[in-house]
C-alpha atoms as a PDB file:
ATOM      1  CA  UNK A   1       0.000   0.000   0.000  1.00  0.00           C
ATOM      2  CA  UNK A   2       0.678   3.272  -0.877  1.00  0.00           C
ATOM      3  CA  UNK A   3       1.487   6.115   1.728  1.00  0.00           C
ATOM      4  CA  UNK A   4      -1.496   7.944   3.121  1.00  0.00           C
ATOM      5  CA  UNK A   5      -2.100  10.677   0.697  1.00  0.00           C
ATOM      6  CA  UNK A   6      -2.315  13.943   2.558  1.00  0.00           C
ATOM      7  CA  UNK A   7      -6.085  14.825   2.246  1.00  0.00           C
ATOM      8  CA  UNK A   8      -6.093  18.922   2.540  1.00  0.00           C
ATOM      9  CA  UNK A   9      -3.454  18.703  -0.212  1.00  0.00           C
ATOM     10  CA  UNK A  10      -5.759  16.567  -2.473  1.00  0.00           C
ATOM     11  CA  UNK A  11      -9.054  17.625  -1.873  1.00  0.00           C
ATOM     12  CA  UNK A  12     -10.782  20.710  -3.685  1.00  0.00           C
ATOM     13  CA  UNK A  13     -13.472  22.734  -1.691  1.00  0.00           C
ATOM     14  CA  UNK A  14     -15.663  24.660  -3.224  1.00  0.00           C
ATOM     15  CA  UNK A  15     -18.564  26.841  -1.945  1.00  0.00           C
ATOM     16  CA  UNK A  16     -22.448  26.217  -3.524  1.00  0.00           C
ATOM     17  CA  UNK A  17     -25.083  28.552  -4.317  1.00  0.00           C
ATOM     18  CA  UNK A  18     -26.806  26.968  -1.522  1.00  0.00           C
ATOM     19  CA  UNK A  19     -23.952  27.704   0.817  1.00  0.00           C
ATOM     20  CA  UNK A  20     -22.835  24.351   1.227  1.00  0.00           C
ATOM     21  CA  UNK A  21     -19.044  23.107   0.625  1.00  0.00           C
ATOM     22  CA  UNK A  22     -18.401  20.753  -1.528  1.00  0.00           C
ATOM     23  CA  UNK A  23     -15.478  18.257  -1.392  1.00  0.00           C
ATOM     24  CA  UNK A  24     -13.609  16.442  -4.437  1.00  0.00           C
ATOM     25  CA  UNK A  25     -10.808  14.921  -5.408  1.00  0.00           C
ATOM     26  CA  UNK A  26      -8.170  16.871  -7.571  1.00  0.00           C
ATOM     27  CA  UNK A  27      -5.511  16.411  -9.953  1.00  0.00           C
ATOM     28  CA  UNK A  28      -2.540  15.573  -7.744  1.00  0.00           C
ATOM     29  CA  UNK A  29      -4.956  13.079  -5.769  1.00  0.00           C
ATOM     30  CA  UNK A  30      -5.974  11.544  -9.241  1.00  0.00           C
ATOM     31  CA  UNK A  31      -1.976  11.344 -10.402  1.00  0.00           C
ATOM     32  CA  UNK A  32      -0.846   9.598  -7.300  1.00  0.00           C
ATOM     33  CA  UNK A  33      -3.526   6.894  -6.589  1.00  0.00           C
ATOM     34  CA  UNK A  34      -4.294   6.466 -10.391  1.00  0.00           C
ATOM     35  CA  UNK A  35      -7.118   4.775 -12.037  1.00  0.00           C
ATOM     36  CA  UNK A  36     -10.013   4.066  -9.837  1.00  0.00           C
ATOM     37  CA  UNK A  37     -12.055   1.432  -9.793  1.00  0.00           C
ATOM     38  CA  UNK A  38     -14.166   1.275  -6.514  1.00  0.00           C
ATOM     39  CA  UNK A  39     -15.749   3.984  -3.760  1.00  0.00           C
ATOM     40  CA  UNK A  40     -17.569   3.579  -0.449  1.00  0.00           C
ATOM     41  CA  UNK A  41     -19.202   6.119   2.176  1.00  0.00           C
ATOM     42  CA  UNK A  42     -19.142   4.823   5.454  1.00  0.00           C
ATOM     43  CA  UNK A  43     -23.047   4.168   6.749  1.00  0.00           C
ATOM     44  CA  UNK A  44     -25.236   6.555   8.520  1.00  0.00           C
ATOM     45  CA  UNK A  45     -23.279   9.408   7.430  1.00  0.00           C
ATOM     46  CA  UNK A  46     -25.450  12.116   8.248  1.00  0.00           C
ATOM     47  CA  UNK A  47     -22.412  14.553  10.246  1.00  0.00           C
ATOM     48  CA  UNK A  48     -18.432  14.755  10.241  1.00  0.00           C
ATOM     49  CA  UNK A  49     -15.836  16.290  12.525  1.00  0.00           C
ATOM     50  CA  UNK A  50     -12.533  17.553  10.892  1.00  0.00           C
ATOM     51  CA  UNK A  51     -10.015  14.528  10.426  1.00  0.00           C
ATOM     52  CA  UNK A  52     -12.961  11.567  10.178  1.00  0.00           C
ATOM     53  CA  UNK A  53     -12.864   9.541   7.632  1.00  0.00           C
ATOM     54  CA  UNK A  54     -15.930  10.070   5.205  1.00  0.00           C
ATOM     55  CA  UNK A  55     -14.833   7.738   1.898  1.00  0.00           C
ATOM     56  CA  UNK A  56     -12.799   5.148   0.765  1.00  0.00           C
ATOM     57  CA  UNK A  57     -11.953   4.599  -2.636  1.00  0.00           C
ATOM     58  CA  UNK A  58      -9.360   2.016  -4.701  1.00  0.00           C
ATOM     59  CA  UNK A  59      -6.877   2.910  -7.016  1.00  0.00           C
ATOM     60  CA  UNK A  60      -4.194   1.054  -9.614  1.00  0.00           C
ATOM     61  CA  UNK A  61      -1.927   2.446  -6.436  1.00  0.00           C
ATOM     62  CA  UNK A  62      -3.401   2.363  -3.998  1.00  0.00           C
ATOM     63  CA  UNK A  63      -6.582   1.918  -1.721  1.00  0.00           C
ATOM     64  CA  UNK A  64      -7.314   5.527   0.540  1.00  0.00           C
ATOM     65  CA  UNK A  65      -9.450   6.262   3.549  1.00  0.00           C
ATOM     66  CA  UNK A  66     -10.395  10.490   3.141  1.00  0.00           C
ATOM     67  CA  UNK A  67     -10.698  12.164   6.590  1.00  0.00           C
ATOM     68  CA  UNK A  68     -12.787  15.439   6.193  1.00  0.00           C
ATOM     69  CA  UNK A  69     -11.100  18.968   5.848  1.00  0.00           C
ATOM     70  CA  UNK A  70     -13.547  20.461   7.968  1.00  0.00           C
ATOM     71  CA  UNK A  71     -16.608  19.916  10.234  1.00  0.00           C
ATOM     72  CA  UNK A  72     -20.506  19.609   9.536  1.00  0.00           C
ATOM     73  CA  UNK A  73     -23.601  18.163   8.753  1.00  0.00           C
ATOM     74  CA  UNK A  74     -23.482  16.427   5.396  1.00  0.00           C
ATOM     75  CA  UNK A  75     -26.555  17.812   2.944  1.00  0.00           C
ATOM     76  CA  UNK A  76     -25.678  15.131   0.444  1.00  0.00           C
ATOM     77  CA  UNK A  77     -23.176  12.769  -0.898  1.00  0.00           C
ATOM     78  CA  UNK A  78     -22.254  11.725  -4.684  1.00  0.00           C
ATOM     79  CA  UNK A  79     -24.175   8.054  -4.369  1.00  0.00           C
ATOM     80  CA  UNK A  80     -23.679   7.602  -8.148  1.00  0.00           C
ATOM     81  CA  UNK A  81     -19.670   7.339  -7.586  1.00  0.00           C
ATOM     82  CA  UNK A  82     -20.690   3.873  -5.831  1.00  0.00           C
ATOM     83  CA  UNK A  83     -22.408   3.069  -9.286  1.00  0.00           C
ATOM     84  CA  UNK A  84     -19.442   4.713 -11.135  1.00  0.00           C
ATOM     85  CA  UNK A  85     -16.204   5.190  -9.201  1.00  0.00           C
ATOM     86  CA  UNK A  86     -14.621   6.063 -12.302  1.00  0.00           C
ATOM     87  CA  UNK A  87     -15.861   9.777 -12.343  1.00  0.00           C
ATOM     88  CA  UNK A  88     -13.503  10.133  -9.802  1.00  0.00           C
ATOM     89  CA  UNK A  89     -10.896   9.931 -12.772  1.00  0.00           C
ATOM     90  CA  UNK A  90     -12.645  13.112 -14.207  1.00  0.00           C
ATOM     91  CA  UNK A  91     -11.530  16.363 -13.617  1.00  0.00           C
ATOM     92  CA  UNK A  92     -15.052  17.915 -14.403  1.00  0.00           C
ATOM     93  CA  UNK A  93     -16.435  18.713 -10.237  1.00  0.00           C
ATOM     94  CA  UNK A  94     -19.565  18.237 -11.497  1.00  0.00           C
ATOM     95  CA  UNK A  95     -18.590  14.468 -11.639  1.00  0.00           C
ATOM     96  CA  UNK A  96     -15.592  13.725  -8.863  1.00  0.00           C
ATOM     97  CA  UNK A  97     -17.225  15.500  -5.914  1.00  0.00           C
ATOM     98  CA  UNK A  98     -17.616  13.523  -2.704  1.00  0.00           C
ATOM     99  CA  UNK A  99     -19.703  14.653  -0.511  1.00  0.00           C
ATOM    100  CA  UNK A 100     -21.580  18.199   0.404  1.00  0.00           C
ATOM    101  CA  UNK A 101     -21.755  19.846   3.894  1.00  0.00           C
ATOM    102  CA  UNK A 102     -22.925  22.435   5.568  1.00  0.00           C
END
């Protein structure tokens, strides 16, 4: 296995209309895990603290836990990466992102 990638260095964060963040993977993340090929969300994920794990994904390189960047109540997570855990490969947000809080 891999090292532990260093999740505020690989992890975009981007504000929504509705005022929520949203969290993806970026290009650096993409380049050092590689190709993926499977995502999970951990259950009952309705709230995360800065540094807990909220997805798991595997990679040609390696297989990643993400902690979360910051704190809050989660107003929705990409369920079609479990489907298709190859839009994480994507660079398009509207595709990789992970998970929404607020």
């Amino acid at each position: 296995m891999a090292n532990p990638i260093d999740d505020s260095n690989y992890l975009w964060r981007e504000e929504t209309s509705e005022g929520h963040t949203r969290i993806g993977l970026n290009d650096e993340a993409r380049n050092q895990i590689g190709q993926i090929s499977y995502a999970s969300f951990p259950k009952n994920l309705n709230e995360v603290k800065v540094g807990e794990e909220f997805f798991s994904f595997e990679g040609a390189k390696a297989v990643e836990d993400i902690h979360s960047p910051q704190s809050g109540k989660v107003a929705r997570v990409n369920t079609e990466l479990l489907d298709h855990p190859d839009y994480l490969n994507d660079a398009d947000k509207e595709k990789n992102w992970i998970i929404e809080l607020y």
